[in-house]
C-alpha atoms as a PDB file:
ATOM      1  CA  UNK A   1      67.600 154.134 169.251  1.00  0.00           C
ATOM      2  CA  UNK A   2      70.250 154.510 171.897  1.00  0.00           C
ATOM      3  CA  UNK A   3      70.330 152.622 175.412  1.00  0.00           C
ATOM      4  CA  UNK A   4      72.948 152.757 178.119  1.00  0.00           C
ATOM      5  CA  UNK A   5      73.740 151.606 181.989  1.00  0.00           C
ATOM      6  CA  UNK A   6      75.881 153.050 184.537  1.00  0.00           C
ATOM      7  CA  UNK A   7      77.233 152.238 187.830  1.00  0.00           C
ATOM      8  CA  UNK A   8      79.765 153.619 190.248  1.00  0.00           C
ATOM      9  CA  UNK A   9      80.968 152.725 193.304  1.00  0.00           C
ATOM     10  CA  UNK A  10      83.825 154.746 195.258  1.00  0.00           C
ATOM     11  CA  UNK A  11      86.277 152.235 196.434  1.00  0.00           C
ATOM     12  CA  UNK A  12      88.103 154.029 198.713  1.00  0.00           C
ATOM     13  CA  UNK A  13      88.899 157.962 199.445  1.00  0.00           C
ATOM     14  CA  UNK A  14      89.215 159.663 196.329  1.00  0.00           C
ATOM     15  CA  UNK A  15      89.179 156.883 194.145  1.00  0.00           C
ATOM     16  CA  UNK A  16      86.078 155.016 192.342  1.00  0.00           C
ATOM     17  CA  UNK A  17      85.209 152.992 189.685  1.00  0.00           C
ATOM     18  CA  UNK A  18      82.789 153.283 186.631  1.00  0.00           C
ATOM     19  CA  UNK A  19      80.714 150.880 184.730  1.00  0.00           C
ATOM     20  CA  UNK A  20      79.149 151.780 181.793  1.00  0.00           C
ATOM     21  CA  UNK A  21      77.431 150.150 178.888  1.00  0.00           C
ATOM     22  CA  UNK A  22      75.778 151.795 175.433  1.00  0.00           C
ATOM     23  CA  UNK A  23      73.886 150.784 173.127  1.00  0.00           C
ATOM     24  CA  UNK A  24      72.570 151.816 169.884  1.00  0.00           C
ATOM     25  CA  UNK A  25      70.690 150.551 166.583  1.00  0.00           C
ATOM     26  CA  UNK A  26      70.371 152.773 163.681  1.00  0.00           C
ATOM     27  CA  UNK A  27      68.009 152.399 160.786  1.00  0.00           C
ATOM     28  CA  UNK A  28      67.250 153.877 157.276  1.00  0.00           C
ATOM     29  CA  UNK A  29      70.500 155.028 156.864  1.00  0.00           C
ATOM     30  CA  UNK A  30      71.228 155.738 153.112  1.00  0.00           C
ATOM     31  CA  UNK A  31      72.133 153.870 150.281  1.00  0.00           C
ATOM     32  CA  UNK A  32      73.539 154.650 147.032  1.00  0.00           C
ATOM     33  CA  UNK A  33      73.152 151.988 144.852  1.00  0.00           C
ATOM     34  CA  UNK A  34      72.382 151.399 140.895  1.00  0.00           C
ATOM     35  CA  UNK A  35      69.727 149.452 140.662  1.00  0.00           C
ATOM     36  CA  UNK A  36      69.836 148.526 136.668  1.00  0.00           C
ATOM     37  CA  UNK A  37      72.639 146.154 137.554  1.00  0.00           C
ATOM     38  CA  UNK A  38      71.667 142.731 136.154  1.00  0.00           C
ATOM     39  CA  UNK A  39      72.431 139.781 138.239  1.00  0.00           C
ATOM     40  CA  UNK A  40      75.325 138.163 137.875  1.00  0.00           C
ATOM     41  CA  UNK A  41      75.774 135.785 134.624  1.00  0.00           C
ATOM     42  CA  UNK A  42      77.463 135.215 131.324  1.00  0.00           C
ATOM     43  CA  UNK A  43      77.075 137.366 128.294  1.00  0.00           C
ATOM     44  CA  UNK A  44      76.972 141.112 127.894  1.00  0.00           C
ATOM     45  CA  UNK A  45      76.551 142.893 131.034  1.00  0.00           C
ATOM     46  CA  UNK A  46      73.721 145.751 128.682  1.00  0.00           C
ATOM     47  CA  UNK A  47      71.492 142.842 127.232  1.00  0.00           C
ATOM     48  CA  UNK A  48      71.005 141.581 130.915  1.00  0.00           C
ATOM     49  CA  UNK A  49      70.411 144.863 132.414  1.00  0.00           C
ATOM     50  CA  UNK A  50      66.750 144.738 134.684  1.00  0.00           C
ATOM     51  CA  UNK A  51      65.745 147.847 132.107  1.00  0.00           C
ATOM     52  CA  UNK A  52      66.510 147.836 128.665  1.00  0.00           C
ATOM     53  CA  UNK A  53      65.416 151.900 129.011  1.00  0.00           C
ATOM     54  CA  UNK A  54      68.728 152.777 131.009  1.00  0.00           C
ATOM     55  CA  UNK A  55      71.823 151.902 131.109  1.00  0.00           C
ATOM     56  CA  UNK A  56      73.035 153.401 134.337  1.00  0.00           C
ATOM     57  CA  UNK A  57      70.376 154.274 137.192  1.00  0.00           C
ATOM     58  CA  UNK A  58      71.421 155.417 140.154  1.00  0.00           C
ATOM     59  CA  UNK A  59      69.284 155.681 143.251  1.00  0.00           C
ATOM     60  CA  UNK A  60      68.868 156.627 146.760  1.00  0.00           C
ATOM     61  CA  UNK A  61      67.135 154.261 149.289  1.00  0.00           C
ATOM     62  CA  UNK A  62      67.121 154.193 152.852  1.00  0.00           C
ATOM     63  CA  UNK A  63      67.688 151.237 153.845  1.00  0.00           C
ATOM     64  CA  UNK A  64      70.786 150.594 155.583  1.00  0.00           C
ATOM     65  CA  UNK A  65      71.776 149.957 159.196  1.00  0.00           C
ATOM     66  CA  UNK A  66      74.064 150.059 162.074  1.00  0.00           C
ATOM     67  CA  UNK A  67      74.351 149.151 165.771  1.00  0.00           C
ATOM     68  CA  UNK A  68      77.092 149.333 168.217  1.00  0.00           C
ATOM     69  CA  UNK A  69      77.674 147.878 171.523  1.00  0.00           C
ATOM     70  CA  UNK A  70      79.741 149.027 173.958  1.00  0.00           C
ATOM     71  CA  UNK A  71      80.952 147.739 177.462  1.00  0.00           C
ATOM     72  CA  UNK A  72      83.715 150.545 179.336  1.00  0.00           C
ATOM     73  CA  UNK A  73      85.186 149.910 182.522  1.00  0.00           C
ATOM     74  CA  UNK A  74      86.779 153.277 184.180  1.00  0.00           C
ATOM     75  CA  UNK A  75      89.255 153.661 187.260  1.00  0.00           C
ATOM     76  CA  UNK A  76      89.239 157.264 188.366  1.00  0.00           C
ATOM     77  CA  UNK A  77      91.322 158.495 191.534  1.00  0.00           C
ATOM     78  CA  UNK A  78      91.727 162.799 192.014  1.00  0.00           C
ATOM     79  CA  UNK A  79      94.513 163.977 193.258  1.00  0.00           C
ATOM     80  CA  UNK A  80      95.715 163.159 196.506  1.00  0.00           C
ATOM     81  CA  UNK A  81      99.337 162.064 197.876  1.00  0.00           C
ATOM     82  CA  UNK A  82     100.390 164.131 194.529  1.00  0.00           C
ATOM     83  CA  UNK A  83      99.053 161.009 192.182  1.00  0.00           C
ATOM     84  CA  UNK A  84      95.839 161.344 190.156  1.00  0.00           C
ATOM     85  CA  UNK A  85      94.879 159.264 187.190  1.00  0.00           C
ATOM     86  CA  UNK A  86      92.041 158.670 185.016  1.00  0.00           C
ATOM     87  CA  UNK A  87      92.215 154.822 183.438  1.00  0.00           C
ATOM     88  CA  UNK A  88      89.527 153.889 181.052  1.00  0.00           C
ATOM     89  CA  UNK A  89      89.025 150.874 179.285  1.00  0.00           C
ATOM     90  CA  UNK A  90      86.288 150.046 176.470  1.00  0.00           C
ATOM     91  CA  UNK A  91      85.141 146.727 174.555  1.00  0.00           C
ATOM     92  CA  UNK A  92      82.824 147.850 171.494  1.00  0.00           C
ATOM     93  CA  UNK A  93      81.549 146.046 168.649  1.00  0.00           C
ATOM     94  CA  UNK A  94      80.662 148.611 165.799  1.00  0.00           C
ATOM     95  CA  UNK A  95      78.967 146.973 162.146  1.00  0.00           C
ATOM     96  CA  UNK A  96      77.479 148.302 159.977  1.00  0.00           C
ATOM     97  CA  UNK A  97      76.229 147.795 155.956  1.00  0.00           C
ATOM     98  CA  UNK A  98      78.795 150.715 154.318  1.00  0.00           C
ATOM     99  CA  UNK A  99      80.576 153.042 154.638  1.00  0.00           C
ATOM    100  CA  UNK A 100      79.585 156.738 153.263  1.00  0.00           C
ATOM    101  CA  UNK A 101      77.082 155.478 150.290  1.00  0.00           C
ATOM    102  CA  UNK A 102      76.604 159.211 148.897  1.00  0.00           C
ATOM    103  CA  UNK A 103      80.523 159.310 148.862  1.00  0.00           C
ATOM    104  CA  UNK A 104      80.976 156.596 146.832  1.00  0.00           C
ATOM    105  CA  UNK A 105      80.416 153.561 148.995  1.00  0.00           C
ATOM    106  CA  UNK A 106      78.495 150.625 147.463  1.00  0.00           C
ATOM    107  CA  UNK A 107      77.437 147.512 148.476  1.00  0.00           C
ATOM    108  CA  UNK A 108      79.012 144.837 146.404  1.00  0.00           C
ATOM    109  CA  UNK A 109      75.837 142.837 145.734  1.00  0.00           C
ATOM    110  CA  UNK A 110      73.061 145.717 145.457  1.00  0.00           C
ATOM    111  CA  UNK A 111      70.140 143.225 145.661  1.00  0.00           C
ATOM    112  CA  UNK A 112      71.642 141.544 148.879  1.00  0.00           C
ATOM    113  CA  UNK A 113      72.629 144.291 151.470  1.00  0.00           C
ATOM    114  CA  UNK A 114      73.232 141.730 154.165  1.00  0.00           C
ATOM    115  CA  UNK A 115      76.362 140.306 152.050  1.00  0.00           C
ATOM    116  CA  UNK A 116      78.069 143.603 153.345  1.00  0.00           C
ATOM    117  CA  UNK A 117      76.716 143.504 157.412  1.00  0.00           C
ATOM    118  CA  UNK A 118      80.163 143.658 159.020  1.00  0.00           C
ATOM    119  CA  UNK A 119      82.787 145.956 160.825  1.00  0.00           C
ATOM    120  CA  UNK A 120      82.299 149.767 160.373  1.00  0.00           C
ATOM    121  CA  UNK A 121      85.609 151.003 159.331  1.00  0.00           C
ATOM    122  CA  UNK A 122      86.257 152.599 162.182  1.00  0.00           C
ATOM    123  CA  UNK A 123      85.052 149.145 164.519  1.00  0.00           C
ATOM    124  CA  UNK A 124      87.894 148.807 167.008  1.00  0.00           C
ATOM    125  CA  UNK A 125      87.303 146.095 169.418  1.00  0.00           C
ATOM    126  CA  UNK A 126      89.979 147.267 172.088  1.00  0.00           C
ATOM    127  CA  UNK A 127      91.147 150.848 173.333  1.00  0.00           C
ATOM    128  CA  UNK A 128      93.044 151.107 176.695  1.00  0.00           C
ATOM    129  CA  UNK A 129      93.411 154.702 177.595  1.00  0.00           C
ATOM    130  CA  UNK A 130      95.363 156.283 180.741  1.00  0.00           C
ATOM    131  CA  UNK A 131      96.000 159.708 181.611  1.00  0.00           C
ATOM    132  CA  UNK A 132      97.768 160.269 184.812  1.00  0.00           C
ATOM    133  CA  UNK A 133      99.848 162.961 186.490  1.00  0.00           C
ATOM    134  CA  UNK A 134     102.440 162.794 189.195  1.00  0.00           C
ATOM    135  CA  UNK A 135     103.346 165.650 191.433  1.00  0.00           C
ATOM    136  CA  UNK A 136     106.947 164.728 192.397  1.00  0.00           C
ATOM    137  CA  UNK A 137     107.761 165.372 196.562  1.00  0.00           C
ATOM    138  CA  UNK A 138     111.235 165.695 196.344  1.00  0.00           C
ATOM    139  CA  UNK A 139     112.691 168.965 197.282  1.00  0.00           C
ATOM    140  CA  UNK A 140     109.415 170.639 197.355  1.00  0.00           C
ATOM    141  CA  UNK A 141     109.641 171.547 200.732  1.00  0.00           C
ATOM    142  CA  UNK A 142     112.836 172.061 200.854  1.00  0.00           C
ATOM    143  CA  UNK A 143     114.221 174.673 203.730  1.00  0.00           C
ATOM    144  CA  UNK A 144     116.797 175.839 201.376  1.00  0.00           C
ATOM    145  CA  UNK A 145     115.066 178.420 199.287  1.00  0.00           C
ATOM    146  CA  UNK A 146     117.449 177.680 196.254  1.00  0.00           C
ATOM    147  CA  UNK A 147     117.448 174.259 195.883  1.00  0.00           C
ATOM    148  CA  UNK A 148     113.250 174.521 196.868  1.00  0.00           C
ATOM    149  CA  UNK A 149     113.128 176.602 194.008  1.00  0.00           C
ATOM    150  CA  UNK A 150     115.508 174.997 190.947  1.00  0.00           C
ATOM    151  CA  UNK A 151     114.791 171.352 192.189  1.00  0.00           C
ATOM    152  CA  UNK A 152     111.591 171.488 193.536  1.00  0.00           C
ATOM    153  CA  UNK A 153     107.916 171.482 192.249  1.00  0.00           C
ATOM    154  CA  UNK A 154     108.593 169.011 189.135  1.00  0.00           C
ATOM    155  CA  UNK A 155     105.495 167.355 187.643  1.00  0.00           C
ATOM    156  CA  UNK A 156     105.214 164.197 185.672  1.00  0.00           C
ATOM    157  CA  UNK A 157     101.891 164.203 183.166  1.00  0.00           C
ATOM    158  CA  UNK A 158     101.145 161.680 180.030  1.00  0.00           C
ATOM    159  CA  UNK A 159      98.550 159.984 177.923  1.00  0.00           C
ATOM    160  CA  UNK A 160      98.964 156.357 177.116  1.00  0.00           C
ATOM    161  CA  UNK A 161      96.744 155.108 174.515  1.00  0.00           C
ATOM    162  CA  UNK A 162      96.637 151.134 173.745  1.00  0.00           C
ATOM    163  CA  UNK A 163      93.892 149.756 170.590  1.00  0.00           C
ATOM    164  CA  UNK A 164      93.392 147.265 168.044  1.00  0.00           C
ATOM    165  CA  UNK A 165      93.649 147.898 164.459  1.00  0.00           C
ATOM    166  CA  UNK A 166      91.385 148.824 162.185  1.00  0.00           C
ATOM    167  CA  UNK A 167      89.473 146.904 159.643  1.00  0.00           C
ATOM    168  CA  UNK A 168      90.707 146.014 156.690  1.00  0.00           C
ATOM    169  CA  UNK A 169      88.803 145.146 153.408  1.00  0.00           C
ATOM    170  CA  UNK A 170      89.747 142.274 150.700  1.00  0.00           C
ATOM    171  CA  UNK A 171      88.972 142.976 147.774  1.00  0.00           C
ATOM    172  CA  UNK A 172      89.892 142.645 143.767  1.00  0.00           C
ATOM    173  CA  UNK A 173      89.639 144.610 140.735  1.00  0.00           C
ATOM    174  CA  UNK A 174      88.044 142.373 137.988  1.00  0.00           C
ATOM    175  CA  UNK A 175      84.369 141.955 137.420  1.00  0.00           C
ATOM    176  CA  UNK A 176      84.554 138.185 138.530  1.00  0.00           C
ATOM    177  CA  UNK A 177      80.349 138.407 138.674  1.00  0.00           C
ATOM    178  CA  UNK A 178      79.980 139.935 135.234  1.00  0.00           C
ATOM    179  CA  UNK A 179      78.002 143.172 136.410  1.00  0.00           C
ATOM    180  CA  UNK A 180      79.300 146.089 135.258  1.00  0.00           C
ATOM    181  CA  UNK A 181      81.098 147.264 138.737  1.00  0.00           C
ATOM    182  CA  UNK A 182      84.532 147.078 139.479  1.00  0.00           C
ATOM    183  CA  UNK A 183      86.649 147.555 142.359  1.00  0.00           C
ATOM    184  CA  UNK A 184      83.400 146.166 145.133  1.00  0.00           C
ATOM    185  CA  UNK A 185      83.863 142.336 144.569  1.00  0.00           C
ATOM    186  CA  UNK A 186      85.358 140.347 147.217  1.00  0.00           C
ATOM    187  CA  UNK A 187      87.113 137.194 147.011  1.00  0.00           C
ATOM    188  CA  UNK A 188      86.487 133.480 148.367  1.00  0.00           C
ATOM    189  CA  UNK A 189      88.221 132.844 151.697  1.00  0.00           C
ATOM    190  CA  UNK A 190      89.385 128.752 151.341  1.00  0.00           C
ATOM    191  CA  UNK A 191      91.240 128.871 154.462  1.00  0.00           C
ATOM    192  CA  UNK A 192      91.496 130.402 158.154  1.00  0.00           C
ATOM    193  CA  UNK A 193      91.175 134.500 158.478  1.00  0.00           C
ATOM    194  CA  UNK A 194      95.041 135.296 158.269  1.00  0.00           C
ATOM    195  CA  UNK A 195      96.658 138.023 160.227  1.00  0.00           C
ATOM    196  CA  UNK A 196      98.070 140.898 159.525  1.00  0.00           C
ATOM    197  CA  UNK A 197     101.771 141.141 159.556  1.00  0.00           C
ATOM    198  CA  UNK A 198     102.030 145.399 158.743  1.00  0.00           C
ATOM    199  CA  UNK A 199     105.266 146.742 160.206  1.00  0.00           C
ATOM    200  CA  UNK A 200     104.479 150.310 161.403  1.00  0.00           C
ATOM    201  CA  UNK A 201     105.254 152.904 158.916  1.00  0.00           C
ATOM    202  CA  UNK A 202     107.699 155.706 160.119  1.00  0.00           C
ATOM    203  CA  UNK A 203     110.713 157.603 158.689  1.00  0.00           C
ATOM    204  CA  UNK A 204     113.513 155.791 160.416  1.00  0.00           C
ATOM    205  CA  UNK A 205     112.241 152.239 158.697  1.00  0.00           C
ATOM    206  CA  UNK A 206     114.139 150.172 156.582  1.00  0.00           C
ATOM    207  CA  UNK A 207     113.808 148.936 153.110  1.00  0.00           C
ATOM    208  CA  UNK A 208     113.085 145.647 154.946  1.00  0.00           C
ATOM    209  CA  UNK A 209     109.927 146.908 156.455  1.00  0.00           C
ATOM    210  CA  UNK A 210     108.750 149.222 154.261  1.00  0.00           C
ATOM    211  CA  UNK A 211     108.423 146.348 152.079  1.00  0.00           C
ATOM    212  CA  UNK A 212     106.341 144.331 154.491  1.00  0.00           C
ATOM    213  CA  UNK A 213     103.874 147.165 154.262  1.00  0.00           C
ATOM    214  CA  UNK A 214     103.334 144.925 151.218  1.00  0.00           C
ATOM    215  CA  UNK A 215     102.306 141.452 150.974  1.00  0.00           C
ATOM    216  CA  UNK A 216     101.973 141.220 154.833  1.00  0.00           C
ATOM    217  CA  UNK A 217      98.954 139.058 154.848  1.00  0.00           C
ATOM    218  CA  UNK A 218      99.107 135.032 153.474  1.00  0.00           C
ATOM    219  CA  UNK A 219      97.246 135.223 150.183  1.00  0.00           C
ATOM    220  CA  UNK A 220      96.672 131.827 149.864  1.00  0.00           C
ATOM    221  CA  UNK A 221      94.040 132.036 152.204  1.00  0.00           C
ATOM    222  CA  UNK A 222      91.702 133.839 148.918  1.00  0.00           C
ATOM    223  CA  UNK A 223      91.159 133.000 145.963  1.00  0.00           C
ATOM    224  CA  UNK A 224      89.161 134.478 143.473  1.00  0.00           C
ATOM    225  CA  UNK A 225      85.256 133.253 142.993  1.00  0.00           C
ATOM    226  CA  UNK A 226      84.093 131.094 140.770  1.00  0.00           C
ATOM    227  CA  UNK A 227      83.011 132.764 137.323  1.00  0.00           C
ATOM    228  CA  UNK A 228      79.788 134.665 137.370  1.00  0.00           C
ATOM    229  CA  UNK A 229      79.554 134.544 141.247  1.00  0.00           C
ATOM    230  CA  UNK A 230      80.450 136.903 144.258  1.00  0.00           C
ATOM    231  CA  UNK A 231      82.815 135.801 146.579  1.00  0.00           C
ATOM    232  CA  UNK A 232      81.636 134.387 150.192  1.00  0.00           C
ATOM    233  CA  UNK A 233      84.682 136.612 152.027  1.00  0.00           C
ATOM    234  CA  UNK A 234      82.604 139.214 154.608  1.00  0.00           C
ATOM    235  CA  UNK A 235      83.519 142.658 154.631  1.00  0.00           C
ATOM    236  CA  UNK A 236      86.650 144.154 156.544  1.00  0.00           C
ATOM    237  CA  UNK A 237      87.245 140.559 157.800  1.00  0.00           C
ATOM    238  CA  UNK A 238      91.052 141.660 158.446  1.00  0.00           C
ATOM    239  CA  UNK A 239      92.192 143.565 160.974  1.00  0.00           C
ATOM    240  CA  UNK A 240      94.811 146.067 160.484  1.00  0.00           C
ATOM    241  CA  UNK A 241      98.246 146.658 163.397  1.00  0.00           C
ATOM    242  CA  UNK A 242      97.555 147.796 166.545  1.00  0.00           C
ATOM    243  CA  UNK A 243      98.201 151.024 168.169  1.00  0.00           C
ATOM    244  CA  UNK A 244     100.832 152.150 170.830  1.00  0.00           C
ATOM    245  CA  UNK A 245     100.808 155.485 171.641  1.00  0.00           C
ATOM    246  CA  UNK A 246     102.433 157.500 174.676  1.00  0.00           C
ATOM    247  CA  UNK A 247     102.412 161.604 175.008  1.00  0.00           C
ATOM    248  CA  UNK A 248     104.689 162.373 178.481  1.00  0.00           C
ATOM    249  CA  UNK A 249     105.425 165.728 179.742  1.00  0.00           C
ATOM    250  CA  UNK A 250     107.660 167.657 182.373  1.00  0.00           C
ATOM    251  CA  UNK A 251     106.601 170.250 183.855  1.00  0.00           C
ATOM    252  CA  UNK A 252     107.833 172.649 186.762  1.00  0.00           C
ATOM    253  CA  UNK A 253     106.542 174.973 189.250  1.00  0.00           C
ATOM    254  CA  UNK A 254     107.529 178.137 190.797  1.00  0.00           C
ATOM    255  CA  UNK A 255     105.808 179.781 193.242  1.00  0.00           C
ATOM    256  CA  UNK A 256     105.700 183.164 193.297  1.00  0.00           C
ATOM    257  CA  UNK A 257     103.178 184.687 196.299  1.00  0.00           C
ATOM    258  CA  UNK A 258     101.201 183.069 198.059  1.00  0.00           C
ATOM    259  CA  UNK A 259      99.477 180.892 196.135  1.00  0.00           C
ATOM    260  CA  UNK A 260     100.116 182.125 193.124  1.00  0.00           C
ATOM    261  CA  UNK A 261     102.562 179.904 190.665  1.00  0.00           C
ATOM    262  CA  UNK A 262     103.969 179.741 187.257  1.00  0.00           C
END
């Protein structure tokens, strides 16, 4: 089920502004899940098993779900006075219950979905985008025919894109809960969320910050569960660096006849 508003309202000559909000809930989505898991406890992880016929069951139920929410605000002036721009803003709110089930994605507790009801992976809260293109006037009518043509007709183009990070999800590789499954368990969080303290990786880093590619969270805000329990962490409670991005580009102009330009 998808739902959305708009409204726009021209502000002044050439130049309006956008509202928009969607909407959407999605149900029965798949899961891949084994559902001869015991529950977690002590002792042999076989003995405890719901079916003492299988060992392994895997199965496909649709069950699942995801909804998303978004709220975009969008500034859009054509070209006029050689200036035209396109600035678009969005808030969104993306969760969902896993992430690609048939792929391998499982729920860590697979007779309590809602345990997993977070951030999608791709959930990004913030994204600023701005594309805009200048036409610069100098020259461009110049009545020197040389300097109109070498100097003249210059443009000034670019993208700038601005967004939070993505999620980021905790998690540890014993079988804390005595299941059977590794690798799905989170851990207990004792303290507040932490940030994320990721320098950007590039080529030109140094040793320095390659190295806080590692260990750039406070770890003392988990610790692992208690024995034969899950841990009460949610998923993709982190949140991984944010994004700066800017594409510019130069371009000029020639006129050849009429109107007619390279």
């Amino acid at each position: 089920d998808q739902w959305s508003f708009d409204l726009q309202r021209e502000l002044w000559r050439n130049t309006a502004l956008d509202l928009q909000y969607v909407g959407s809930n999605t149900s029965h989505l798949d899961r891949s899940f084994f559902n001869n898991t015991p529950a977690p406890g002590p002792g042999d992880v076989d003995p405890r098993r719901p079916s003492q016929k299988f060992r392994s069951r895997r199965m496909i139920q649709n069950d699942l779900i995801a909804d998303y929410d978004a709220f975009s605000v969008i500034l859009r002036k054509r070209m006029s006075h050689g200036i035209q721009a396109d600035a678009h803003y969005t808030w969104s709110r993306t969760r969902d219950m896993g992430t690609h089930s048939n792929g391998g994605g499982q729920t860590m507790d697979n007779y309590d979905i809602w345990r997993d009801y977070g951030p999608s992976n791709w959930d990004i809260p913030h994204r600023f985008v701005a594309s805009y293109l200048y036409d610069v006037p100098f020259l461009r009518n110049h009545p020197q025919p040389v300097l109109r043509a070498l100097l003249g007709g210059w443009q000034v183009s670019g993208v700038t894109t601005l967004q939070s990070g993505s999620p980021v999800n905790i998690t540890f590789g014993q079988d804390r809960a005595n299941i059977g499954i590794t690798g799905q368990q989170r851990p207990d969080l004792v303290g507040a969320i932490p940030d994320l303290n990721c320098q950007p990786n590039s080529a030109g880093a140094s040793e320095v910050e390659r190295r806080q590619l590692i260990n750039c969270y406070d770890a003392s805000a988990f610790a692992l569960p208690a024995q034969f329990t899950f841990g009460n962490a949610g998923r993709n409670i982190l949140r991984g660096p944010k994004s700066i991005n800017t594409d510019l580009s130069l371009m000029k102009n020639f006129t050849l006849h009429g109107s007619t330009r390279l």
